[in-house]
PDB file of N, CA and C in Angstrom:
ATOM      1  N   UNK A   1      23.762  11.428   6.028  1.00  0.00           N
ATOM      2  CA  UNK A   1      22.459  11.562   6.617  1.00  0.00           C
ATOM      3  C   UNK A   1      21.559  10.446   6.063  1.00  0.00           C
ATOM      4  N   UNK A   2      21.205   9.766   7.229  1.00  0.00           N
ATOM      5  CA  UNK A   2      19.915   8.288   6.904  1.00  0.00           C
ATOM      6  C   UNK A   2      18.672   9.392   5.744  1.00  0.00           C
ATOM      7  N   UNK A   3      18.289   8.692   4.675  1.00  0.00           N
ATOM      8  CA  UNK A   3      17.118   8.298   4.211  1.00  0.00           C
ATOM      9  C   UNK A   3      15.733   8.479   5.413  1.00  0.00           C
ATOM     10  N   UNK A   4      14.949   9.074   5.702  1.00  0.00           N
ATOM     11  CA  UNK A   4      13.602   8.562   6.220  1.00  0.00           C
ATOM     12  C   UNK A   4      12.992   8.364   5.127  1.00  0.00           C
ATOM     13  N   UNK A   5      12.508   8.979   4.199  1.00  0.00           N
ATOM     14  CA  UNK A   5      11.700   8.545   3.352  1.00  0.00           C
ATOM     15  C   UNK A   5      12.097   8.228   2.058  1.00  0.00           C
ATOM     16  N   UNK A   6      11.492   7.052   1.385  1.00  0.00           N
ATOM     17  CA  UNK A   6      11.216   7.032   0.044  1.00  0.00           C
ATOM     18  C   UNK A   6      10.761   7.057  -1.205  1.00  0.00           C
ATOM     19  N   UNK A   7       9.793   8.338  -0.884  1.00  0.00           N
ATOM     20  CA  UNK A   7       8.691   9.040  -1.477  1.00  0.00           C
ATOM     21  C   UNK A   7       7.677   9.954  -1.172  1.00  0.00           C
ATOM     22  N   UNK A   8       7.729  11.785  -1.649  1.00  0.00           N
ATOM     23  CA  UNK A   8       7.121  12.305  -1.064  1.00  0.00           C
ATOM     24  C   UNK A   8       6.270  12.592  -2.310  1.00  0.00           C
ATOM     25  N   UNK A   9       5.107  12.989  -2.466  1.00  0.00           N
ATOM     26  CA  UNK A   9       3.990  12.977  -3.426  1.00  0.00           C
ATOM     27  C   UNK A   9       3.405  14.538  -3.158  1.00  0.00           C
ATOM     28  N   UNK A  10       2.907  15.264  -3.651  1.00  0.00           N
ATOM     29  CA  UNK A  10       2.406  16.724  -3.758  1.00  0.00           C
ATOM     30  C   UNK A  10       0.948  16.930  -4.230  1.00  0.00           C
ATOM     31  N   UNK A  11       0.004  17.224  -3.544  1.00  0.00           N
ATOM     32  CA  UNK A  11      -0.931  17.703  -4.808  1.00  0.00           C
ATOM     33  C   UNK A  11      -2.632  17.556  -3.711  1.00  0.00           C
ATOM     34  N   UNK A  12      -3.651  17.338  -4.664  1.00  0.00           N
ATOM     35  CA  UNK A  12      -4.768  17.595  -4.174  1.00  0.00           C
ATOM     36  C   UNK A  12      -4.989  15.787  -3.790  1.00  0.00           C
ATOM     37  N   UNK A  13      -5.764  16.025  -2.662  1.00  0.00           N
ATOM     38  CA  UNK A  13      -6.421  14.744  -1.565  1.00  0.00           C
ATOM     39  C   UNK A  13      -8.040  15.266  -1.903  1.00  0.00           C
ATOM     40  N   UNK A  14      -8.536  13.800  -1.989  1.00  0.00           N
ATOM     41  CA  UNK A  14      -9.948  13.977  -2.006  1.00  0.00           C
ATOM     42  C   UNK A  14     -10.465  12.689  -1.151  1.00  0.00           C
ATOM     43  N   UNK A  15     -11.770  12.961  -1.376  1.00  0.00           N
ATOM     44  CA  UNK A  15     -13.188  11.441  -1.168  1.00  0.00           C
ATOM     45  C   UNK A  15     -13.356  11.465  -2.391  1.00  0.00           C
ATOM     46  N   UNK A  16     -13.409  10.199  -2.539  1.00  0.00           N
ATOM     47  CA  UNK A  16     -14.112   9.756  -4.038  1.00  0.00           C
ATOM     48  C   UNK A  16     -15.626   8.549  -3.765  1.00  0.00           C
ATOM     49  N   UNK A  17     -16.265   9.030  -4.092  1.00  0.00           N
ATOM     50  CA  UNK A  17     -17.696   8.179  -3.716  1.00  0.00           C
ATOM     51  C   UNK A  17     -18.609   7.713  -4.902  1.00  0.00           C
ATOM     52  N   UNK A  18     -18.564   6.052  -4.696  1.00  0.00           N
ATOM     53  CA  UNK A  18     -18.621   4.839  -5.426  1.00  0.00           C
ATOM     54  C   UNK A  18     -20.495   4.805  -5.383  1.00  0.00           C
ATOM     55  N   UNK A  19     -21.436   4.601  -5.869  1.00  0.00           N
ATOM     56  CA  UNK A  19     -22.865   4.121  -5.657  1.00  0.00           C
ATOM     57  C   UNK A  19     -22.620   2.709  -5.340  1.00  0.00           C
ATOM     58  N   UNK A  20     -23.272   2.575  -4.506  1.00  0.00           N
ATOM     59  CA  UNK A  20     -23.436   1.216  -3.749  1.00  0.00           C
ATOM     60  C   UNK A  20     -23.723  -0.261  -4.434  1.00  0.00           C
ATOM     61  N   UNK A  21     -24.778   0.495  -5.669  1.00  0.00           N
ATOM     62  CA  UNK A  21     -26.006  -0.495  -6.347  1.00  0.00           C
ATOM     63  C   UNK A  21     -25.408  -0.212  -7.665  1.00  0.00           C
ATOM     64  N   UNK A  22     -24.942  -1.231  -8.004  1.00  0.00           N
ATOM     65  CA  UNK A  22     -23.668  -1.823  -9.367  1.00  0.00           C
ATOM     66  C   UNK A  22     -25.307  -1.603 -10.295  1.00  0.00           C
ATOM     67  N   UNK A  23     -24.848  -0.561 -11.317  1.00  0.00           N
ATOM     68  CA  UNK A  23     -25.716  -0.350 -12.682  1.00  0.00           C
ATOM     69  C   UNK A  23     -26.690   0.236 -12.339  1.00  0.00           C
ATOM     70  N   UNK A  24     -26.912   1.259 -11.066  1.00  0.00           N
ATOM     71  CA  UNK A  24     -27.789   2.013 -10.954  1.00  0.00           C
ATOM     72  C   UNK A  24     -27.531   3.246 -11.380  1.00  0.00           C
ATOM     73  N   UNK A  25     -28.266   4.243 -11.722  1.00  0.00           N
ATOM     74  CA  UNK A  25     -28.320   5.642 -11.802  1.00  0.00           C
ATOM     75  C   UNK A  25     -28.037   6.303 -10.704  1.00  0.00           C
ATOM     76  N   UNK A  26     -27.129   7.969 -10.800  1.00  0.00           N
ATOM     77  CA  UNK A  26     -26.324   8.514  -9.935  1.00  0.00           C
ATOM     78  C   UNK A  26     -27.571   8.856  -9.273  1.00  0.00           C
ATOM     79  N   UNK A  27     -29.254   8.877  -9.766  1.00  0.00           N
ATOM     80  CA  UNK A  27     -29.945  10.021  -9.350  1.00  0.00           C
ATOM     81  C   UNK A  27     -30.907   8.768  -8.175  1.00  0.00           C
ATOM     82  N   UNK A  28     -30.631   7.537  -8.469  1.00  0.00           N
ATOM     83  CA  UNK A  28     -31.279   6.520  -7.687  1.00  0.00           C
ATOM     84  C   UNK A  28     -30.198   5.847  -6.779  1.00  0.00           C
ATOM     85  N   UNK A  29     -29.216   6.188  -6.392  1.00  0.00           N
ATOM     86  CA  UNK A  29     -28.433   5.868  -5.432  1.00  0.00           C
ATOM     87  C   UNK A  29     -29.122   6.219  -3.999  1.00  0.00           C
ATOM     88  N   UNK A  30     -28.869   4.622  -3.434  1.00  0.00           N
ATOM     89  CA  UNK A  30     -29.378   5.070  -1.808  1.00  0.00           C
ATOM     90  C   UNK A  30     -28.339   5.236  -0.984  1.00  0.00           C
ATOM     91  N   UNK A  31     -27.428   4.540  -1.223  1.00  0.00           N
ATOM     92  CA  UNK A  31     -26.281   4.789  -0.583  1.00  0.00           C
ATOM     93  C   UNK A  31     -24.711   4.615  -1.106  1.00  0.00           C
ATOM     94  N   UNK A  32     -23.334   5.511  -0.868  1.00  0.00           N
ATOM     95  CA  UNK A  32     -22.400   5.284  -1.023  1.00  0.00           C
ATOM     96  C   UNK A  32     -21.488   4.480  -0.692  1.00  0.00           C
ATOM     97  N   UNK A  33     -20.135   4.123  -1.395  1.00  0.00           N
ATOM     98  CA  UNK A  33     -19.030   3.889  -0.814  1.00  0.00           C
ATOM     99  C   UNK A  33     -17.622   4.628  -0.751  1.00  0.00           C
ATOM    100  N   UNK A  34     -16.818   4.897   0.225  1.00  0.00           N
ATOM    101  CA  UNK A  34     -16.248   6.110   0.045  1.00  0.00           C
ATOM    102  C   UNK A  34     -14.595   5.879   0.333  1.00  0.00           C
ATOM    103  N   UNK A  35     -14.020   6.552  -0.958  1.00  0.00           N
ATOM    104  CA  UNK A  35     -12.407   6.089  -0.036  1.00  0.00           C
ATOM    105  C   UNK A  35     -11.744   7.677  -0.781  1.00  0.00           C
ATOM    106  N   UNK A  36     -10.479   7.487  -0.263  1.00  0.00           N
ATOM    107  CA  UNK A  36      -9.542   8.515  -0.611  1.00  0.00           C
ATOM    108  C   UNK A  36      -9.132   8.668  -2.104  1.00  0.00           C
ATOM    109  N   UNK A  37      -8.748   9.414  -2.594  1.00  0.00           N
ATOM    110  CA  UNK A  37      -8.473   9.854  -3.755  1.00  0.00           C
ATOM    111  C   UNK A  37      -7.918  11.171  -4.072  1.00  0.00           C
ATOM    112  N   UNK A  38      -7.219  10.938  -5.678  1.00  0.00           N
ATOM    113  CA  UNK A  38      -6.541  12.297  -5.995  1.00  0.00           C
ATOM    114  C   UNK A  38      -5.329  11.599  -6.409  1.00  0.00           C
ATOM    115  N   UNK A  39      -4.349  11.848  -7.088  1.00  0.00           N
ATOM    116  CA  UNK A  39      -3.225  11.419  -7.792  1.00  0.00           C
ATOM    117  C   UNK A  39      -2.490  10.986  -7.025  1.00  0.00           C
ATOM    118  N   UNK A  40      -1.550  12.002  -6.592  1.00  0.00           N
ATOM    119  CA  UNK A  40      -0.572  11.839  -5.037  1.00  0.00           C
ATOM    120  C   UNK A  40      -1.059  11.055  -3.840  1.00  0.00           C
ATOM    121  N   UNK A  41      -1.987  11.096  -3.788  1.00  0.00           N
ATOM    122  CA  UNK A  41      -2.857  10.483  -2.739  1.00  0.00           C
ATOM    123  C   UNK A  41      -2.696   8.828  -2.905  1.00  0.00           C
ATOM    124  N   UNK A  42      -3.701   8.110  -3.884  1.00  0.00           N
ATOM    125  CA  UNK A  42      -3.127   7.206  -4.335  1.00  0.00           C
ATOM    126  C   UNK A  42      -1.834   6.594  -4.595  1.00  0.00           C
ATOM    127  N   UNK A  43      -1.020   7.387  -5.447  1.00  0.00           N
ATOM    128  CA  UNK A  43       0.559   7.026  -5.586  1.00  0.00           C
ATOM    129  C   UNK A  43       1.314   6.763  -4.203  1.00  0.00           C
ATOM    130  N   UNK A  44       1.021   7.927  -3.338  1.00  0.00           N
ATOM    131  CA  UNK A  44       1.409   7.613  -1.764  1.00  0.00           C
ATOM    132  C   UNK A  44       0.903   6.111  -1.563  1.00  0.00           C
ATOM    133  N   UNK A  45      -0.737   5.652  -1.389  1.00  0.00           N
ATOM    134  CA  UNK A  45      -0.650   4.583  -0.915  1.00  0.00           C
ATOM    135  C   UNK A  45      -0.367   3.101  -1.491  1.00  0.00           C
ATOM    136  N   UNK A  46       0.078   3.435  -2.475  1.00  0.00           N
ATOM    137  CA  UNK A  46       0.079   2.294  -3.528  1.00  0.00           C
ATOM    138  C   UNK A  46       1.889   2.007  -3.106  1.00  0.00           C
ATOM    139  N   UNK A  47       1.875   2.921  -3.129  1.00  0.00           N
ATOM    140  CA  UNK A  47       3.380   2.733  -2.915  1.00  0.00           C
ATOM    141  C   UNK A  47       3.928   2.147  -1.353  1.00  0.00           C
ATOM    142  N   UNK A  48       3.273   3.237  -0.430  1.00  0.00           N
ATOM    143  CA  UNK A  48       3.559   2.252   0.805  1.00  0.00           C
ATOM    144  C   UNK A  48       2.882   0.572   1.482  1.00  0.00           C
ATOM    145  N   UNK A  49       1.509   0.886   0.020  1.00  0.00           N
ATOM    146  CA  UNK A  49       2.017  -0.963   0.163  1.00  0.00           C
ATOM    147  C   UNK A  49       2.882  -2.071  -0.542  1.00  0.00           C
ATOM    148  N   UNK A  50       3.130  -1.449  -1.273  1.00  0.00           N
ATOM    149  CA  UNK A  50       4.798  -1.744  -1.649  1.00  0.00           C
ATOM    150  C   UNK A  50       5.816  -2.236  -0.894  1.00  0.00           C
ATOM    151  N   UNK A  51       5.733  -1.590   0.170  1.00  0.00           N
ATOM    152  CA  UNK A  51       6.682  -1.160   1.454  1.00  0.00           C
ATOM    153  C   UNK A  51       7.914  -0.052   1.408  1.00  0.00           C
ATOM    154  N   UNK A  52       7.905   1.078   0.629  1.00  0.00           N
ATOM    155  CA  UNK A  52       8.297   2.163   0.515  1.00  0.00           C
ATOM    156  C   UNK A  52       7.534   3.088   1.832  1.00  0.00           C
ATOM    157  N   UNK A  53       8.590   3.854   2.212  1.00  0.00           N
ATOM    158  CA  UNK A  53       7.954   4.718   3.031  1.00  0.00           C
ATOM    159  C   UNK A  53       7.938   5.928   2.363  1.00  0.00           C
ATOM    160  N   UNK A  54       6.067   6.200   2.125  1.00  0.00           N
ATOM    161  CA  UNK A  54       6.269   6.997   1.950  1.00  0.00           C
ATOM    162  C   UNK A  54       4.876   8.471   2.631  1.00  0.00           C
ATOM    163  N   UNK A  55       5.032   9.580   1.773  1.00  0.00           N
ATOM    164  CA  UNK A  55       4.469  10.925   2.258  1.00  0.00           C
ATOM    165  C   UNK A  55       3.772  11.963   1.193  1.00  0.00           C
ATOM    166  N   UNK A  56       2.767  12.270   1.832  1.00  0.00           N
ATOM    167  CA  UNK A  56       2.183  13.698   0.872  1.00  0.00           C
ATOM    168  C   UNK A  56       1.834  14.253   1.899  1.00  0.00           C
ATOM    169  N   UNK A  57       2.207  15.626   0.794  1.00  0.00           N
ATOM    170  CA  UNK A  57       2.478  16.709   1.066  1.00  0.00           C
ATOM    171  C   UNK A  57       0.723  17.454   0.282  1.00  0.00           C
ATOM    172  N   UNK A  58      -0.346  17.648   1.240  1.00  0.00           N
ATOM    173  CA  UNK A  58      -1.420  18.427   0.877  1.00  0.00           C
ATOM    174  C   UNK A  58      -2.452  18.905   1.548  1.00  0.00           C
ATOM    175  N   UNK A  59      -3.186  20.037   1.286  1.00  0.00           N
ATOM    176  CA  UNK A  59      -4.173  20.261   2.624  1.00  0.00           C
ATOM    177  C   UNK A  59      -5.468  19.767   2.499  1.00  0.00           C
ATOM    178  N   UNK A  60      -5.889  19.368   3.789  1.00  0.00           N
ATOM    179  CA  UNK A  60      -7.229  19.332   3.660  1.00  0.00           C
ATOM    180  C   UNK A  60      -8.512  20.030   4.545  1.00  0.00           C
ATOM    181  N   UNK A  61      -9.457  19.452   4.543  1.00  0.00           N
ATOM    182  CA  UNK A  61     -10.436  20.411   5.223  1.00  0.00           C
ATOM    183  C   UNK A  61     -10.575  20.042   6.806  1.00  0.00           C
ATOM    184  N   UNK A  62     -10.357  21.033   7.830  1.00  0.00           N
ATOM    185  CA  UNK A  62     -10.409  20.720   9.119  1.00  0.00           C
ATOM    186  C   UNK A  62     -12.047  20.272   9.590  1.00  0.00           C
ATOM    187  N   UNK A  63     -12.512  19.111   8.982  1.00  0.00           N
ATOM    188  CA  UNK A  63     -14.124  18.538   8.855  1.00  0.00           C
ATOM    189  C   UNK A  63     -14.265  17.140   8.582  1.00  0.00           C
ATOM    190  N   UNK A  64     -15.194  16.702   8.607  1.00  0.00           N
ATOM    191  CA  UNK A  64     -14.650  14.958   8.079  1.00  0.00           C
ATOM    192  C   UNK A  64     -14.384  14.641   7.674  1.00  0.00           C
ATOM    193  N   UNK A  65     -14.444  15.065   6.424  1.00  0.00           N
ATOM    194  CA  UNK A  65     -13.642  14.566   4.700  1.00  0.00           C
ATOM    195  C   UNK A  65     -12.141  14.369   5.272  1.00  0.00           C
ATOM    196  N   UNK A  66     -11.646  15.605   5.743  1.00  0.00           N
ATOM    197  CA  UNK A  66     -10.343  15.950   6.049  1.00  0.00           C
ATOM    198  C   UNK A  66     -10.098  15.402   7.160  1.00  0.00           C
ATOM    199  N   UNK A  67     -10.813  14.993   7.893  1.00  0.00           N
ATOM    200  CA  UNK A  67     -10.621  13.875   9.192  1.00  0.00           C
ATOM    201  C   UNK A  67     -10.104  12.444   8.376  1.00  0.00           C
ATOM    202  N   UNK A  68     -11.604  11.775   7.618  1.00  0.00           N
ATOM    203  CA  UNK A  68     -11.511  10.680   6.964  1.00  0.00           C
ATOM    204  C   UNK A  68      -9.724  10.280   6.040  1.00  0.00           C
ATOM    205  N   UNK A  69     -10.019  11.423   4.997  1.00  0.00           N
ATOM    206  CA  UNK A  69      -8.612  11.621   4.759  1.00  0.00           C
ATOM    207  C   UNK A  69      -7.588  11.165   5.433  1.00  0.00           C
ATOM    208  N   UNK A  70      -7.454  11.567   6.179  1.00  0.00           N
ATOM    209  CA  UNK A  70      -5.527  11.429   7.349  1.00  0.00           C
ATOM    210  C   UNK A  70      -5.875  10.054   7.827  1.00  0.00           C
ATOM    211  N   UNK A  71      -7.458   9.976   8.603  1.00  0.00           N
ATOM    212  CA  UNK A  71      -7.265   8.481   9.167  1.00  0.00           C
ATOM    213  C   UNK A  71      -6.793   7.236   8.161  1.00  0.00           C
ATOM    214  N   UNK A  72      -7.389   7.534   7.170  1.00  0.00           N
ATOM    215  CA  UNK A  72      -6.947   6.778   5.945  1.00  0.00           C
ATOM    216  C   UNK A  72      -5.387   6.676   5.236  1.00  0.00           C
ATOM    217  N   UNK A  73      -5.099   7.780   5.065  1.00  0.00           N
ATOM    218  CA  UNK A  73      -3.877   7.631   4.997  1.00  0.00           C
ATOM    219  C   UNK A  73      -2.627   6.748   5.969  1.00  0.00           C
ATOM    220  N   UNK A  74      -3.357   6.845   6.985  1.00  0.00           N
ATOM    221  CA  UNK A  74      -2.439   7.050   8.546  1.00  0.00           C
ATOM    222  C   UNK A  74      -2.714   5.113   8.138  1.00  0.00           C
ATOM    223  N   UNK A  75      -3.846   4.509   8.195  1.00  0.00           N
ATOM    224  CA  UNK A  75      -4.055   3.420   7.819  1.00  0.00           C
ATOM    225  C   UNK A  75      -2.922   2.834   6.258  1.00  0.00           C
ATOM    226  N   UNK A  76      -3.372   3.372   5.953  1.00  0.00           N
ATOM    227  CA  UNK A  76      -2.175   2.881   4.484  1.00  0.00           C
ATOM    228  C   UNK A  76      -0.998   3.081   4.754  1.00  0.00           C
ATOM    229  N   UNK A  77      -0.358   3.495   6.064  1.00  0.00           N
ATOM    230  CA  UNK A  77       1.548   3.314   5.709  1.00  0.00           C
ATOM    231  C   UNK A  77       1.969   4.587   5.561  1.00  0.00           C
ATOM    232  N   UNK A  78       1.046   5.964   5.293  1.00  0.00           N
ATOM    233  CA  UNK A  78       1.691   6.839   4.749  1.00  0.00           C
ATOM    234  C   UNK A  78       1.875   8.075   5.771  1.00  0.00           C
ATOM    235  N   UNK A  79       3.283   8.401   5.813  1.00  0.00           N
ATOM    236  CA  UNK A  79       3.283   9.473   6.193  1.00  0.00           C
ATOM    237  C   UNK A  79       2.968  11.057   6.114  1.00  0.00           C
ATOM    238  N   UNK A  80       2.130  11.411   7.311  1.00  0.00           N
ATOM    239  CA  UNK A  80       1.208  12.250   6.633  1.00  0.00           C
ATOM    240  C   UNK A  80       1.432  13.551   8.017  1.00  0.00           C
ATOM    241  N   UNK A  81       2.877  13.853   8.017  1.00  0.00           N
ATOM    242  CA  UNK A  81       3.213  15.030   8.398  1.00  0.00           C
ATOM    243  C   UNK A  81       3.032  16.369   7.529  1.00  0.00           C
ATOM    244  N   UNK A  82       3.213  16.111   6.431  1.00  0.00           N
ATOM    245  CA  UNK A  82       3.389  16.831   5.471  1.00  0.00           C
ATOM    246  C   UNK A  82       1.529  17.519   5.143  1.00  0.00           C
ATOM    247  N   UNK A  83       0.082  16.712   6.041  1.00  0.00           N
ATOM    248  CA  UNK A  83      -0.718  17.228   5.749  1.00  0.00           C
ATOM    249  C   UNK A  83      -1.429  18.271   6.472  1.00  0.00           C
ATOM    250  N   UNK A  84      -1.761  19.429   6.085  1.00  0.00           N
ATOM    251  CA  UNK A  84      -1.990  20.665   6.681  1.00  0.00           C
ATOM    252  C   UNK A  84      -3.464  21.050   6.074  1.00  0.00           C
ATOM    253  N   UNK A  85      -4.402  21.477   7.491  1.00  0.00           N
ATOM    254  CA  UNK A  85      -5.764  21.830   7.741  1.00  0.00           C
ATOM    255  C   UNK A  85      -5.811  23.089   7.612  1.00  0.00           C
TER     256      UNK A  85
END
C-alpha cells in the first residue's frame, strides 16, 4: 500500500496575533497581525514547506478563526482532512 502521507501532527490550532507597532504596548495597539499557530499546526506547515506531505489532525471553531485557520493551512501544503468544526 502507497504512502499518501508523510506526516500527520495532532493537537490544538490557533490565531496568534502580532501588534502591528514594533515596541508598542499591548494596551496601545491599533492594529494586528495575524497568522496560525499552535505546535502541530506549525510543525505541519514547516514541514510541508519542506515538501513533505503533510496533515493535522484538530478541531476548530465553525467562525472565522476556524475559517482563517483551514484557509491557511490549505495555503501551506497541508492536508487538512483530518480538520473537524
Amino acid at each position: 500500500m502507497p504512502k499518501t502521507l508523510d506526516l500527520i501532527t495532532i493537537g490544538r490550532s490557533s490565531v496568534d496575533l502580532y501588534g502591528a507597532q514594533i515596541g508598542g504596548r499591548l494596551e496601545d495597539m491599533g492594529s494586528f497581525d495575524k497568522y496560525i499557530g499552535g505546535s502541530p499546526t506549525n510543525i505541519a506547515c514547516g514541514t510541508a514547506r519542506l515538501g513533505l506531505k503533510s496533515a493535522v489532525i484538530t478541531g476548530v471553531g465553525d467562525e472565522h478563526m476556524g475559517r482563517f485557520i483551514i484557509e491557511q493551512l490549505r495555503r501551506e501544503g497541508v492536508n487538512t482532512d483530518g480538520v473537524k468544526t
